[in-house]
C-alpha atoms as a PDB file:
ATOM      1  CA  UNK A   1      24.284 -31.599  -4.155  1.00  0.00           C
ATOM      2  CA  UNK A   2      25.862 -28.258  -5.256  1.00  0.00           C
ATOM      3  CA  UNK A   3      27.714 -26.806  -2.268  1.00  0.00           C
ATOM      4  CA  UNK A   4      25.339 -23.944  -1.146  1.00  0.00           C
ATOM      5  CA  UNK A   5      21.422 -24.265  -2.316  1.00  0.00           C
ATOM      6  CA  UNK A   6      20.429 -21.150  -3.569  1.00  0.00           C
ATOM      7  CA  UNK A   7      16.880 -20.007  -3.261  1.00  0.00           C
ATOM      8  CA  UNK A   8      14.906 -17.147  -4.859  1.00  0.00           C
ATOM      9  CA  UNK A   9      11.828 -14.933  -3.591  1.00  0.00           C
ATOM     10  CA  UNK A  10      10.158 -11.943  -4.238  1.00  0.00           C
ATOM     11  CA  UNK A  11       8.460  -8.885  -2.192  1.00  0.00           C
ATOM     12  CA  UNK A  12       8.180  -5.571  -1.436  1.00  0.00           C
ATOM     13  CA  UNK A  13       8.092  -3.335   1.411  1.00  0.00           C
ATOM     14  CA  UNK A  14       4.882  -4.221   3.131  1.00  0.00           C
ATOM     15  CA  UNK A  15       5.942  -7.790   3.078  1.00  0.00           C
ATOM     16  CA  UNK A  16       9.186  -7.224   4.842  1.00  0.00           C
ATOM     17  CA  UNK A  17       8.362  -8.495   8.085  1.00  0.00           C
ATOM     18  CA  UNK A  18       7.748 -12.481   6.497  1.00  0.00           C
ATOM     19  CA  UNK A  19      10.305 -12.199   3.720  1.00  0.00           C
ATOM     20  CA  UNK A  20      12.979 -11.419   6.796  1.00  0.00           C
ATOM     21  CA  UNK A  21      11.053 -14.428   8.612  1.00  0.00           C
ATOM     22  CA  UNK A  22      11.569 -16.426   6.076  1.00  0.00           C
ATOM     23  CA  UNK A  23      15.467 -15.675   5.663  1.00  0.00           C
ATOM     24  CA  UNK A  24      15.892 -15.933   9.287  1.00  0.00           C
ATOM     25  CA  UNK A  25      14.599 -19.805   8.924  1.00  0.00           C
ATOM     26  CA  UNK A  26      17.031 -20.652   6.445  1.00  0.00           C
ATOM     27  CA  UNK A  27      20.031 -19.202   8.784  1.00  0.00           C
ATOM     28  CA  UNK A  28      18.771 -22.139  11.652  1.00  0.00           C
ATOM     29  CA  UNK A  29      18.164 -24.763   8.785  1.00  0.00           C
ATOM     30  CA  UNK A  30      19.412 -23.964   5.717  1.00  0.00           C
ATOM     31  CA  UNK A  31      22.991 -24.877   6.483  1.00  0.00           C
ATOM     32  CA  UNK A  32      24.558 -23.345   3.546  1.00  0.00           C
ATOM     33  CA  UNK A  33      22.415 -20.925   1.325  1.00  0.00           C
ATOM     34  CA  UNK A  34      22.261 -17.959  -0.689  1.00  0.00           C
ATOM     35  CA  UNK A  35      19.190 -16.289  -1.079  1.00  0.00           C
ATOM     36  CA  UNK A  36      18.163 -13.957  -3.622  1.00  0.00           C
ATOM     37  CA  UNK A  37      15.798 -11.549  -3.012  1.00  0.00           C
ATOM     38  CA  UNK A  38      13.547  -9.792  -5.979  1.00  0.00           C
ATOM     39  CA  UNK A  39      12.849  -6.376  -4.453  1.00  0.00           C
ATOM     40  CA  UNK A  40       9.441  -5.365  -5.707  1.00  0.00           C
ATOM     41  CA  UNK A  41      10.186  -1.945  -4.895  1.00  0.00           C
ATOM     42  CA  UNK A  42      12.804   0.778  -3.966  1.00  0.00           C
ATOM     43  CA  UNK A  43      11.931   0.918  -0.702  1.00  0.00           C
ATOM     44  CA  UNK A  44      12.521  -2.647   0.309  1.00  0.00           C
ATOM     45  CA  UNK A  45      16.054  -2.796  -2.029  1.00  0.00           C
ATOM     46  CA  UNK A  46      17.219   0.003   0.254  1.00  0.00           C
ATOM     47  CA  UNK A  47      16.887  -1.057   3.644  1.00  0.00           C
ATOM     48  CA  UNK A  48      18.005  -4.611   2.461  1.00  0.00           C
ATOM     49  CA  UNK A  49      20.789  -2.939   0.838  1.00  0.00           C
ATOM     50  CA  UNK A  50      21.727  -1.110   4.171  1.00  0.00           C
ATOM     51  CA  UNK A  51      21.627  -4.118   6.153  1.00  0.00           C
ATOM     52  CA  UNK A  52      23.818  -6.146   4.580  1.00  0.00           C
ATOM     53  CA  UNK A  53      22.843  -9.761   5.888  1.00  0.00           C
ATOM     54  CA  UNK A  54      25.012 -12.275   5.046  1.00  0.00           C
ATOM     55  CA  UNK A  55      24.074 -14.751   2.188  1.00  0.00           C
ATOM     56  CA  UNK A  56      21.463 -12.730   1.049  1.00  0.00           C
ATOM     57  CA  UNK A  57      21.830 -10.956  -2.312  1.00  0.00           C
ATOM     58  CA  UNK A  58      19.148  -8.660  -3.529  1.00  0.00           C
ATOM     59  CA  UNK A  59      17.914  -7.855  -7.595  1.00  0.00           C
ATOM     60  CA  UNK A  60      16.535  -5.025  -7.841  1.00  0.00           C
ATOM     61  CA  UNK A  61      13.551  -5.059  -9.856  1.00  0.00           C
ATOM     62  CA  UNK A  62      13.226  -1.326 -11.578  1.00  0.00           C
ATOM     63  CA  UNK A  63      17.151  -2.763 -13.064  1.00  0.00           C
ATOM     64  CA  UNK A  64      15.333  -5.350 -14.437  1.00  0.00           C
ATOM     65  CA  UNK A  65      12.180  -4.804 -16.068  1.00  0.00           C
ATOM     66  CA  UNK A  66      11.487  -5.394 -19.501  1.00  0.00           C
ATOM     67  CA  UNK A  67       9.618  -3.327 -21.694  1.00  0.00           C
ATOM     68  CA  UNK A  68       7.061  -5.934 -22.235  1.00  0.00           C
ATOM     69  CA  UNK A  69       6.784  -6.350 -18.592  1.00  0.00           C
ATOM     70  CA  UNK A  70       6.292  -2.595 -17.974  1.00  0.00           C
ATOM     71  CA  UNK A  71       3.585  -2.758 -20.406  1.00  0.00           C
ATOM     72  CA  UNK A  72       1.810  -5.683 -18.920  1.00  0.00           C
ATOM     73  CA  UNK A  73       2.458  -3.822 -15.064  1.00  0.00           C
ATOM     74  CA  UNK A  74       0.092  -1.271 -15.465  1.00  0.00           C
ATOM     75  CA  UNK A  75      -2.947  -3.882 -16.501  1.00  0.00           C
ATOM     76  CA  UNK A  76      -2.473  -6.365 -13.165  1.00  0.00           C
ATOM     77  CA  UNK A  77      -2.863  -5.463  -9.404  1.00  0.00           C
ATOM     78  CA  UNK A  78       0.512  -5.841  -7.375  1.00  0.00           C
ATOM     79  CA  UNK A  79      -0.442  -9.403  -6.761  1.00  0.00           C
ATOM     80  CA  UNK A  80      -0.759 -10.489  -9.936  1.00  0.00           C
ATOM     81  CA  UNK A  81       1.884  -8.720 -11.263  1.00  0.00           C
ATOM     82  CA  UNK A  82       4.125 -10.402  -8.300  1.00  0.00           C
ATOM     83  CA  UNK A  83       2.652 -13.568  -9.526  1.00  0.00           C
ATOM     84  CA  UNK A  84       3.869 -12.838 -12.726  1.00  0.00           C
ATOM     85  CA  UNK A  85       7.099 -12.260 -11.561  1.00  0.00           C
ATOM     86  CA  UNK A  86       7.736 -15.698  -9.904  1.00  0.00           C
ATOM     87  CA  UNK A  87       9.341 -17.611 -12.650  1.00  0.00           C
ATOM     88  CA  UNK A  88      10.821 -14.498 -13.699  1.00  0.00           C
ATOM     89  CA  UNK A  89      12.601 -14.322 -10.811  1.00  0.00           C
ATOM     90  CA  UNK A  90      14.086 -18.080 -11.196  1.00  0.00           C
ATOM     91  CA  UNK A  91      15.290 -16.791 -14.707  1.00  0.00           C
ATOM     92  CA  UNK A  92      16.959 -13.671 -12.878  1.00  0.00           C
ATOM     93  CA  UNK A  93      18.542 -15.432 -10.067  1.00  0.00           C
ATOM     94  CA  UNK A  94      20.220 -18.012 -12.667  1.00  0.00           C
ATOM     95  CA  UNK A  95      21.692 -15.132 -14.547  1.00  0.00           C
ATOM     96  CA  UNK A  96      23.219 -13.629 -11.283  1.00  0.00           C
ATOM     97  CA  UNK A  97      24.468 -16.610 -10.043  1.00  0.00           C
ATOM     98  CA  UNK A  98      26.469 -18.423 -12.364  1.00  0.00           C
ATOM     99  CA  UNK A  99      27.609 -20.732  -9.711  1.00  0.00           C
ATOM    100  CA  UNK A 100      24.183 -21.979  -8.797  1.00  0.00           C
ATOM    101  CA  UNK A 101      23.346 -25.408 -10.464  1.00  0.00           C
ATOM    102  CA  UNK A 102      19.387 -24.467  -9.969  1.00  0.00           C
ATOM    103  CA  UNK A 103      17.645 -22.155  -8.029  1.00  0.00           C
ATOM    104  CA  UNK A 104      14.651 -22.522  -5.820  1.00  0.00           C
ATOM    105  CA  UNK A 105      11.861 -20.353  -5.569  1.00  0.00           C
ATOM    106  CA  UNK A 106      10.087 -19.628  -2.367  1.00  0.00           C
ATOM    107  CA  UNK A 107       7.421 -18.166  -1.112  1.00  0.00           C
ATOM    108  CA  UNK A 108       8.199 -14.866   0.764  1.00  0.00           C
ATOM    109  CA  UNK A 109       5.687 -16.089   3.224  1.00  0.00           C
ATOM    110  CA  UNK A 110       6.992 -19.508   4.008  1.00  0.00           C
ATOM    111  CA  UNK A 111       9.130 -20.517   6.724  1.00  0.00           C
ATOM    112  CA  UNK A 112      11.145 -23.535   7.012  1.00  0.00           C
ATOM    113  CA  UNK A 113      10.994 -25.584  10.478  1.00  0.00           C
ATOM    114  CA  UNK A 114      13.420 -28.169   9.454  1.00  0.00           C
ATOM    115  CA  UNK A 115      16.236 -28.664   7.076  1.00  0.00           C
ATOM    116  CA  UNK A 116      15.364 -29.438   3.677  1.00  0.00           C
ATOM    117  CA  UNK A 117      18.166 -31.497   2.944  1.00  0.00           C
ATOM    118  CA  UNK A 118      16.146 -34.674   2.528  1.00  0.00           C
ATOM    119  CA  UNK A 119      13.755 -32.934  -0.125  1.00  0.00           C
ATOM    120  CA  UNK A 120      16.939 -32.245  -2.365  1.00  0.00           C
ATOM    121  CA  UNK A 121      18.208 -35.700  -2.200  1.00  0.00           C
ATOM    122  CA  UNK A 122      15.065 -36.877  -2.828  1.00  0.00           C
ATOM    123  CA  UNK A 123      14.929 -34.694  -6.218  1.00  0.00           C
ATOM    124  CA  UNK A 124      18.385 -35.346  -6.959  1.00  0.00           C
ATOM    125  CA  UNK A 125      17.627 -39.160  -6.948  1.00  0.00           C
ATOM    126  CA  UNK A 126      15.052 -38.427  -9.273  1.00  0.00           C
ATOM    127  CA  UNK A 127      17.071 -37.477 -11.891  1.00  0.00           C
ATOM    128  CA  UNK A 128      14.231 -34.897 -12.807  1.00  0.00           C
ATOM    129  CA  UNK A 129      14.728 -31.168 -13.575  1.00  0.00           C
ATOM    130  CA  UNK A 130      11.835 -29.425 -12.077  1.00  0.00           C
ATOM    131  CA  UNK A 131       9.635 -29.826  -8.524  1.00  0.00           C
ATOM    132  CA  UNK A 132       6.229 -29.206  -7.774  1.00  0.00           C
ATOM    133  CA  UNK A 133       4.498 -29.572  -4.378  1.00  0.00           C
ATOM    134  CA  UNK A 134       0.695 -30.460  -4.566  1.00  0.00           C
ATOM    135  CA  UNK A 135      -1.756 -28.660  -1.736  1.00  0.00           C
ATOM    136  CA  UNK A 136      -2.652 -31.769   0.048  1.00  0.00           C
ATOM    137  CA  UNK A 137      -6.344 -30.099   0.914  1.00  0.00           C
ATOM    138  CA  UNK A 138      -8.303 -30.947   3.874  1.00  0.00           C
ATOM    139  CA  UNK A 139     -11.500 -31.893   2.370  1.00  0.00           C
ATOM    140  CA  UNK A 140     -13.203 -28.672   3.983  1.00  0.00           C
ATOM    141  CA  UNK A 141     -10.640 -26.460   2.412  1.00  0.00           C
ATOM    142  CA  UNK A 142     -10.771 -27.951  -0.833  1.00  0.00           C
ATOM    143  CA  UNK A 143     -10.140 -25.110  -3.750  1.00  0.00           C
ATOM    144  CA  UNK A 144      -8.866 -27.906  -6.303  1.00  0.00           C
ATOM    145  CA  UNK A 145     -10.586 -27.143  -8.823  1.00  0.00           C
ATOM    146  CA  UNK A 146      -9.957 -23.231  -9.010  1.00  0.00           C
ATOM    147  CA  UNK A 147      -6.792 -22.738  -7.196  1.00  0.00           C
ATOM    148  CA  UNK A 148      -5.227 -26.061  -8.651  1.00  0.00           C
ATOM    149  CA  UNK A 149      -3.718 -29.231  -7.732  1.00  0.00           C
ATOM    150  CA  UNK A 150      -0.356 -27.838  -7.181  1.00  0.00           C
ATOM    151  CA  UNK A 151       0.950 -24.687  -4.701  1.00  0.00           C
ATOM    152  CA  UNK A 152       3.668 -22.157  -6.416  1.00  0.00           C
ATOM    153  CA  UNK A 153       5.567 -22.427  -2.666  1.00  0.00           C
ATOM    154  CA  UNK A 154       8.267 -24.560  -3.237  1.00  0.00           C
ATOM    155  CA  UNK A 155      10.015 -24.934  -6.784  1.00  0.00           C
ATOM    156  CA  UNK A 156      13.313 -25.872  -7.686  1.00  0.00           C
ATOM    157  CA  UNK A 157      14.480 -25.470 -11.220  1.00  0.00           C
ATOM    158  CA  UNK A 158      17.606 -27.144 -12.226  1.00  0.00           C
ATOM    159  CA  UNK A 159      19.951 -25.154 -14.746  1.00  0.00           C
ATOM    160  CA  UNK A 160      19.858 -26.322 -18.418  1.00  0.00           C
ATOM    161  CA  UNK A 161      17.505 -28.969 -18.432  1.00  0.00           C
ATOM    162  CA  UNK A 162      14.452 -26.923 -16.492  1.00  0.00           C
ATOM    163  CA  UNK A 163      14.816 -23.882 -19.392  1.00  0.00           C
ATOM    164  CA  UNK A 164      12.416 -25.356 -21.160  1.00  0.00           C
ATOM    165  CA  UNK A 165       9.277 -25.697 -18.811  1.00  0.00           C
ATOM    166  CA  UNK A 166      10.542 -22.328 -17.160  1.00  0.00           C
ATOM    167  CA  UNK A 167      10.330 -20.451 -20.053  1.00  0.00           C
ATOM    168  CA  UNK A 168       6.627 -22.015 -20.677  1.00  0.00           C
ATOM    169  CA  UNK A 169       5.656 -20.537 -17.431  1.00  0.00           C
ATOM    170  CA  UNK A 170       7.224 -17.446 -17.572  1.00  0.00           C
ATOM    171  CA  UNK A 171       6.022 -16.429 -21.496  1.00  0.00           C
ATOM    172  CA  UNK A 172       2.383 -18.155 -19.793  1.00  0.00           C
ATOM    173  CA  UNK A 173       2.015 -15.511 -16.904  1.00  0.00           C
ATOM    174  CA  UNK A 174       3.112 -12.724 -19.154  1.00  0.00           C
ATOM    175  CA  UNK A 175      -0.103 -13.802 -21.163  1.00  0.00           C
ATOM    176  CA  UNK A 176      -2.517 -13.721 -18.637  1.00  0.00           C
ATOM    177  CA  UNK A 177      -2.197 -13.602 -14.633  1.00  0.00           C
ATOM    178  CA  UNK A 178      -4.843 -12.597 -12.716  1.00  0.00           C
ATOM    179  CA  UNK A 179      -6.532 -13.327  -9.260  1.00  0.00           C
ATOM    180  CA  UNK A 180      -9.598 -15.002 -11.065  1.00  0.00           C
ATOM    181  CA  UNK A 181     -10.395 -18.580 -12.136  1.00  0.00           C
ATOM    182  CA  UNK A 182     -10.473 -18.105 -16.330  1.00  0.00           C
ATOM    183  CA  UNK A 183     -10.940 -20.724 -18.679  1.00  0.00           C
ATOM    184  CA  UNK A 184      -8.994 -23.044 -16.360  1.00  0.00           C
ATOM    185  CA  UNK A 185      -6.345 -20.603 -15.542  1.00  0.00           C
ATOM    186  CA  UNK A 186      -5.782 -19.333 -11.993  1.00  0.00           C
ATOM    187  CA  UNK A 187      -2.636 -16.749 -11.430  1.00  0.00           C
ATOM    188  CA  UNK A 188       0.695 -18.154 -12.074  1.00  0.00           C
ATOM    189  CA  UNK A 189      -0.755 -21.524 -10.050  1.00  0.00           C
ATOM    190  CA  UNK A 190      -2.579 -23.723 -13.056  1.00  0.00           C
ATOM    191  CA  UNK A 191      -0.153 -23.066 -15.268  1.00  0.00           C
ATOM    192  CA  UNK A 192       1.868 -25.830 -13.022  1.00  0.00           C
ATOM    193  CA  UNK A 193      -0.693 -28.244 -13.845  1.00  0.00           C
ATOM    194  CA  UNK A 194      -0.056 -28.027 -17.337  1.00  0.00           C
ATOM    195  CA  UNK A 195       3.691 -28.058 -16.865  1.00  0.00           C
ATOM    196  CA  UNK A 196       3.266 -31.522 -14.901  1.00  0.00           C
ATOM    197  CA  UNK A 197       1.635 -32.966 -18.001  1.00  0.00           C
ATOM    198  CA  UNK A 198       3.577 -31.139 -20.858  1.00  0.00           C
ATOM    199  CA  UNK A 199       7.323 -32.022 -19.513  1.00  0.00           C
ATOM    200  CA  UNK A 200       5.656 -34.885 -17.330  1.00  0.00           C
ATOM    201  CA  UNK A 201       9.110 -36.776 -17.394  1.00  0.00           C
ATOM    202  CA  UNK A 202      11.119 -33.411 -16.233  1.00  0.00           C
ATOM    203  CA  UNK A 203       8.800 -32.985 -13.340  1.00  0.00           C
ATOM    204  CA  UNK A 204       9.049 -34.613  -9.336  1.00  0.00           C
ATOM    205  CA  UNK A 205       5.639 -34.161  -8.233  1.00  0.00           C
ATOM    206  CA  UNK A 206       6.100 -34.477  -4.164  1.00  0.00           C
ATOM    207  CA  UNK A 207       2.451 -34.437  -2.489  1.00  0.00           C
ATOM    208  CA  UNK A 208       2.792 -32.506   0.837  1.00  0.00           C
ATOM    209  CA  UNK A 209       2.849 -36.109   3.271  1.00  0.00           C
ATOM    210  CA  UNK A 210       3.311 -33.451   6.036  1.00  0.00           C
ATOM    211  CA  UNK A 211       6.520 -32.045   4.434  1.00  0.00           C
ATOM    212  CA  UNK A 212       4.604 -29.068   3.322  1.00  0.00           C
ATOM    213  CA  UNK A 213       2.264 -27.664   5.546  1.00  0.00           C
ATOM    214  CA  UNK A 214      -0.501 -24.492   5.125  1.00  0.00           C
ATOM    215  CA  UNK A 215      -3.178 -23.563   6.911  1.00  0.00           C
ATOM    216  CA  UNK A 216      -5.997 -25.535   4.185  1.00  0.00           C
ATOM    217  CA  UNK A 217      -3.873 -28.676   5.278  1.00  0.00           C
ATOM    218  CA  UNK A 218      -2.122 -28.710   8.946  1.00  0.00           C
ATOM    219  CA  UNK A 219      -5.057 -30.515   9.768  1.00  0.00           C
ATOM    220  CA  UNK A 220      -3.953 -33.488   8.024  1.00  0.00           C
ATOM    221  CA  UNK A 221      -0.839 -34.572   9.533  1.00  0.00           C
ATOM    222  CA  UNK A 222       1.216 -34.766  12.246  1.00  0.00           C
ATOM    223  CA  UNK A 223       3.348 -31.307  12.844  1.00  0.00           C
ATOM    224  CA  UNK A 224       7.331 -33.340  13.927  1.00  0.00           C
ATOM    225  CA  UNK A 225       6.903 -34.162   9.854  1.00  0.00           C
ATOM    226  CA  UNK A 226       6.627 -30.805   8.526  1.00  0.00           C
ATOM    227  CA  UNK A 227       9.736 -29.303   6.797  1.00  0.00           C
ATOM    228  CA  UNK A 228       8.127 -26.115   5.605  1.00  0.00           C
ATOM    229  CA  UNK A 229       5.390 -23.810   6.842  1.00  0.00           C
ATOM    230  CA  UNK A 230       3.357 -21.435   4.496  1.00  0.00           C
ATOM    231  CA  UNK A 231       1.512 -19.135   6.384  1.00  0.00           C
ATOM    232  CA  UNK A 232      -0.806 -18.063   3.686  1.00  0.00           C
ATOM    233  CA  UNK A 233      -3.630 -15.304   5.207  1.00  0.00           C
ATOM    234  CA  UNK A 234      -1.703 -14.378   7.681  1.00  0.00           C
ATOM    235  CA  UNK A 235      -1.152 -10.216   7.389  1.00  0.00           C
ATOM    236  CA  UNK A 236       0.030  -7.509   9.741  1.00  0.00           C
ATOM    237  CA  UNK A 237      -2.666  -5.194  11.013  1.00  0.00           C
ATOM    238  CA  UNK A 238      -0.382  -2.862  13.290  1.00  0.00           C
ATOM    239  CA  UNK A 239       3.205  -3.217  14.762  1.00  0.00           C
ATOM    240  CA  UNK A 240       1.472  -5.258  17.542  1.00  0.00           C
ATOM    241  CA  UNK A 241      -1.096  -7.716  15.628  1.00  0.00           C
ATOM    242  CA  UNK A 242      -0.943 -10.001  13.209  1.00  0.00           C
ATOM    243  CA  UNK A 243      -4.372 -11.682  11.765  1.00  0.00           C
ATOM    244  CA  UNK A 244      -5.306 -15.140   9.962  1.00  0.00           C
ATOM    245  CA  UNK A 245      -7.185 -14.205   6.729  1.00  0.00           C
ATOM    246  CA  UNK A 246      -9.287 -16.742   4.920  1.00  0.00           C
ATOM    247  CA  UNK A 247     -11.621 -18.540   7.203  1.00  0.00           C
ATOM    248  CA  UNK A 248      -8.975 -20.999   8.688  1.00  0.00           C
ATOM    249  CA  UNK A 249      -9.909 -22.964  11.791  1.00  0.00           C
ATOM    250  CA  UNK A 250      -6.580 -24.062  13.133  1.00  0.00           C
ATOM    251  CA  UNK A 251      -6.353 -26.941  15.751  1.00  0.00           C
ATOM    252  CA  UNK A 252      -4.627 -25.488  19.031  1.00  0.00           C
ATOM    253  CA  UNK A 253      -0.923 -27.075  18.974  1.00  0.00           C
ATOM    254  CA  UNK A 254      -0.509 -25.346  15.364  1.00  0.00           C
ATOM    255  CA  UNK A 255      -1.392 -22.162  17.073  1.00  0.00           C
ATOM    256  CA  UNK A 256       0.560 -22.712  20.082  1.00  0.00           C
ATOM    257  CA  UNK A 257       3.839 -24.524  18.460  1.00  0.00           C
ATOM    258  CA  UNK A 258       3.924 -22.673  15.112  1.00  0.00           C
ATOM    259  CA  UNK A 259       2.236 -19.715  14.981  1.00  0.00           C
ATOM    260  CA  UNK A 260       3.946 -18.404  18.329  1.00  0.00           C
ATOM    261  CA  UNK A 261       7.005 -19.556  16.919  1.00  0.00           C
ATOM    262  CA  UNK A 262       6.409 -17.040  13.976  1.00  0.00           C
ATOM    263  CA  UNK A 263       4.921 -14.578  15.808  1.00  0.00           C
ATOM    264  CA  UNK A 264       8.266 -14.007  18.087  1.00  0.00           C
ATOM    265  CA  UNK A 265      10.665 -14.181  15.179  1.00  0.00           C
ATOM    266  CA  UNK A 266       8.310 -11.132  13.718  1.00  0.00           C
ATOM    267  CA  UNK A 267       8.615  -9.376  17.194  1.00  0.00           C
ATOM    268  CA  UNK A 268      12.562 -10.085  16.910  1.00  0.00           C
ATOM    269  CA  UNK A 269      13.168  -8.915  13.252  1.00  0.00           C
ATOM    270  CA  UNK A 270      10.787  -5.761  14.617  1.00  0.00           C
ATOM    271  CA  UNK A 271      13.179  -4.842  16.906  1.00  0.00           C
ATOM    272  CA  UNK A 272      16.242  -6.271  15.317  1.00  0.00           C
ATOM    273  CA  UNK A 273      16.288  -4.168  12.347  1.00  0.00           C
ATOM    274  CA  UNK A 274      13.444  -1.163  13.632  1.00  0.00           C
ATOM    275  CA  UNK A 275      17.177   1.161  14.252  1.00  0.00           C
ATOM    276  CA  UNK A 276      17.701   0.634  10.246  1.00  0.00           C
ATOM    277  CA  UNK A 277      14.454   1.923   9.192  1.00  0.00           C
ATOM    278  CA  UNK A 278      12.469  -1.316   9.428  1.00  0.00           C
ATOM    279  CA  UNK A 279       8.620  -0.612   9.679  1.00  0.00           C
ATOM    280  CA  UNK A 280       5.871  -3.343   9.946  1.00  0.00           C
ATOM    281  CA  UNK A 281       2.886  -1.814   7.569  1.00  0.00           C
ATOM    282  CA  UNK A 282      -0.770  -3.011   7.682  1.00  0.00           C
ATOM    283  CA  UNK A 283      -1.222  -5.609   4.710  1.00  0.00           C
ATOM    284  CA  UNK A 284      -4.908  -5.188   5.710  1.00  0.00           C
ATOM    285  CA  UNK A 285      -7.347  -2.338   5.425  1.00  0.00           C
ATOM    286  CA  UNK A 286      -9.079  -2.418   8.481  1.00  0.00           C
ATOM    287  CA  UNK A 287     -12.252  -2.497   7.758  1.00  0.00           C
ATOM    288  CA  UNK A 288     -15.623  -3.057   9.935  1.00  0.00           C
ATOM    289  CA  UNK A 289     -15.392  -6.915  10.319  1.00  0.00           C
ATOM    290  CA  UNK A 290     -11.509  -6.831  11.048  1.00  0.00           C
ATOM    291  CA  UNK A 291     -12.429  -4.166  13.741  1.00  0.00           C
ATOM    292  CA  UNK A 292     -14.828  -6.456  15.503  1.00  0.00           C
ATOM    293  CA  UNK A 293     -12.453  -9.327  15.084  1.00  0.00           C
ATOM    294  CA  UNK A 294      -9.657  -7.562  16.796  1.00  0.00           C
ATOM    295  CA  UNK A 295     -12.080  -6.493  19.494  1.00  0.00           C
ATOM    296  CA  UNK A 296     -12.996  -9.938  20.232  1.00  0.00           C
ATOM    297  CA  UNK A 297      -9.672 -11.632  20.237  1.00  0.00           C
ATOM    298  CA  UNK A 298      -8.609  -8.577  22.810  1.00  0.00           C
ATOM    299  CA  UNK A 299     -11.150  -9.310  25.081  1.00  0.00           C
ATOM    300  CA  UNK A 300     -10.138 -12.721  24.705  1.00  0.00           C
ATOM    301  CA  UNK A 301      -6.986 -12.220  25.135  1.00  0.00           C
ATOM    302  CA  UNK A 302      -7.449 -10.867  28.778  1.00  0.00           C
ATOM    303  CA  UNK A 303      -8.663 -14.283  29.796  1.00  0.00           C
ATOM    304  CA  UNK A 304      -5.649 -15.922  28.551  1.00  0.00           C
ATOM    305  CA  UNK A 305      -7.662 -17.298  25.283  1.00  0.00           C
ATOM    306  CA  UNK A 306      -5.499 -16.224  23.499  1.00  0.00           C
ATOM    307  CA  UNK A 307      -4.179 -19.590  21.562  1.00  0.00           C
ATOM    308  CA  UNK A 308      -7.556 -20.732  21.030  1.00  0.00           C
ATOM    309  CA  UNK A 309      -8.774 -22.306  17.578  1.00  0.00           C
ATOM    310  CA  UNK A 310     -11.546 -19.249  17.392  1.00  0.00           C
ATOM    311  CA  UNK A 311      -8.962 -16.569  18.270  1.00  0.00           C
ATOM    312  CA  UNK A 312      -7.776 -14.938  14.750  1.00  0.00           C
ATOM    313  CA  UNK A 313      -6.205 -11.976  15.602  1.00  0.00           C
ATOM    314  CA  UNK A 314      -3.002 -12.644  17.850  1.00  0.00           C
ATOM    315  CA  UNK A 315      -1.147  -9.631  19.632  1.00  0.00           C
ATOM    316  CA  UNK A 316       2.352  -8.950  20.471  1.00  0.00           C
END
């Protein structure tokens, strides 16, 4: 195992609030890291820049766009171009750090509850060169057959011998990523489906055994297991609320022993780095359901319900 692991992620402004969650995880158990951040726009590079966290190093991506990747900007919503960007970003933070004998990319909106130590020995046994994490659905949350088989969340790539299945993926999303299922294409997501069978002895497939937990699958297994967290759906609606997207029903300890958990490291980074110029933005419009929704869970929330399964909107 290479001294320091060194991870990669990507995000701009309005995800601030989980991409410093996310860092702040790796400082309680990611012994020693780097992590590069791919600053989607100015705004973000700055006030990272200011800040000045140790072992986090920041790309900046106006420095880095290609022309071809300029071109393709202007035909893809800011999610799908971010999308597009995620194996670009592994290429990136291999070229900045020479020292790094592979990079991991992570989700800006994952969290990491545990050390990850024994998923890197476990890929370093395997001799392989890549890592893919499968979903795991619950049965009611199955999107298999659109979304995929396999979650872009979690992906080492080791130097040299990964090249070739990262420059697949990268020259795949720069032909077509979009947030629509297309002649069995889905984002930057299937494209890992193909990889697993095109470089199928490069590639540790890990399903998620409770390592890897999301809200479509904490239903599943036992929460002392799980190493990382993605809270997928879950978006800022002021400086004081947070709210679970996607139609999630999640069982009470999650709520109470991981989501609360989150919750107060985003009221800490709030007022941690607010003095710098740190803002939470609203990652949601609000629109007429959302309004009723937050109505509910504050009346709710007056009766102490706060942690319950059918509360989505949760206040701090």
């Amino acid at each position: 195992m290479s001294m320091s692991e060194v991870y990669v992620t990507l995000f701009d402004s309005f995800f601030l609030p989980q991409g410093l969650a996310l860092y702040h995880s790796l400082l309680r158990h990611g012994g020693s890291f780097r992590l590069w951040v791919l600053c989607v726009d100015q705004e973000c590079f700055n006030l990272l820049n200011s800040l000045k966290l140790r072992n986090l190093f920041l790309l900046n991506l106006s420095d880095l766009e290609t022309n071809d990747l300029l071109r393709i900007k202007k035909d893809r919503t800011r999610s799908e171009y971010c999308w597009t960007l995620t194996p670009w970003s592994i290429q990136w933070a291999l070229e900045a750090d020479l020292s790094a004998s592979r990079v991991t990319y992570v989700d800006a909106d994952t969290y990491f509850l545990q050390s990850p130590n024994p998923i890197f020995h476990e890929f370093e046994s395997s001799e392989k060169a890549f890592l893919i994490t499968e979903h795991s659905y619950s049965p009611k949350y199955d999107m298999t057959p659109v979304s995929g088989r396999f979650c872009v969340q979690f992906v080492p790539v080791v130097r040299g011998a990964g090249q070739p299945l990262l420059d697949y993926w990268r020259d795949k999303c720069m032909e077509w990523c979009y947030d629509r299922f297309e002649d069995g294409k889905f984002g930057d997501q299937k494209y890992i489906e193909d990889i697993s069978l095109l470089f199928e002895s490069k590639v540790l497939s890990l399903a998620s055994d409770g390592r890897f937990l999301a809200p479509w699958n904490v239903d599943r297994f036992p929460l002392n297991q799980a190493i990382l967290y993605h809270f997928h759906g879950l978006r800022i609606l002021t400086t004081r609320s947070v709210i679970l997207a996607g139609g999630y029903s999640l069982p009470i300890p999650v709520r109470q022993y991981i989501y609360s958990a989150y919750v107060e490291d985003l009221v800490r980074i709030r007022r941690l780095y607010s003095p710098f110029g740190f803002k939470m933005k609203r990652q949601l419009p609000l629109s007429f359901s959302i309004v009723v929704r937050i109505l509910i869970s504050f009346f709710f929330s007056f009766f102490d319900y706060l942690r319950r399964a059918s509360i989505d909107v949760i206040f701090f």
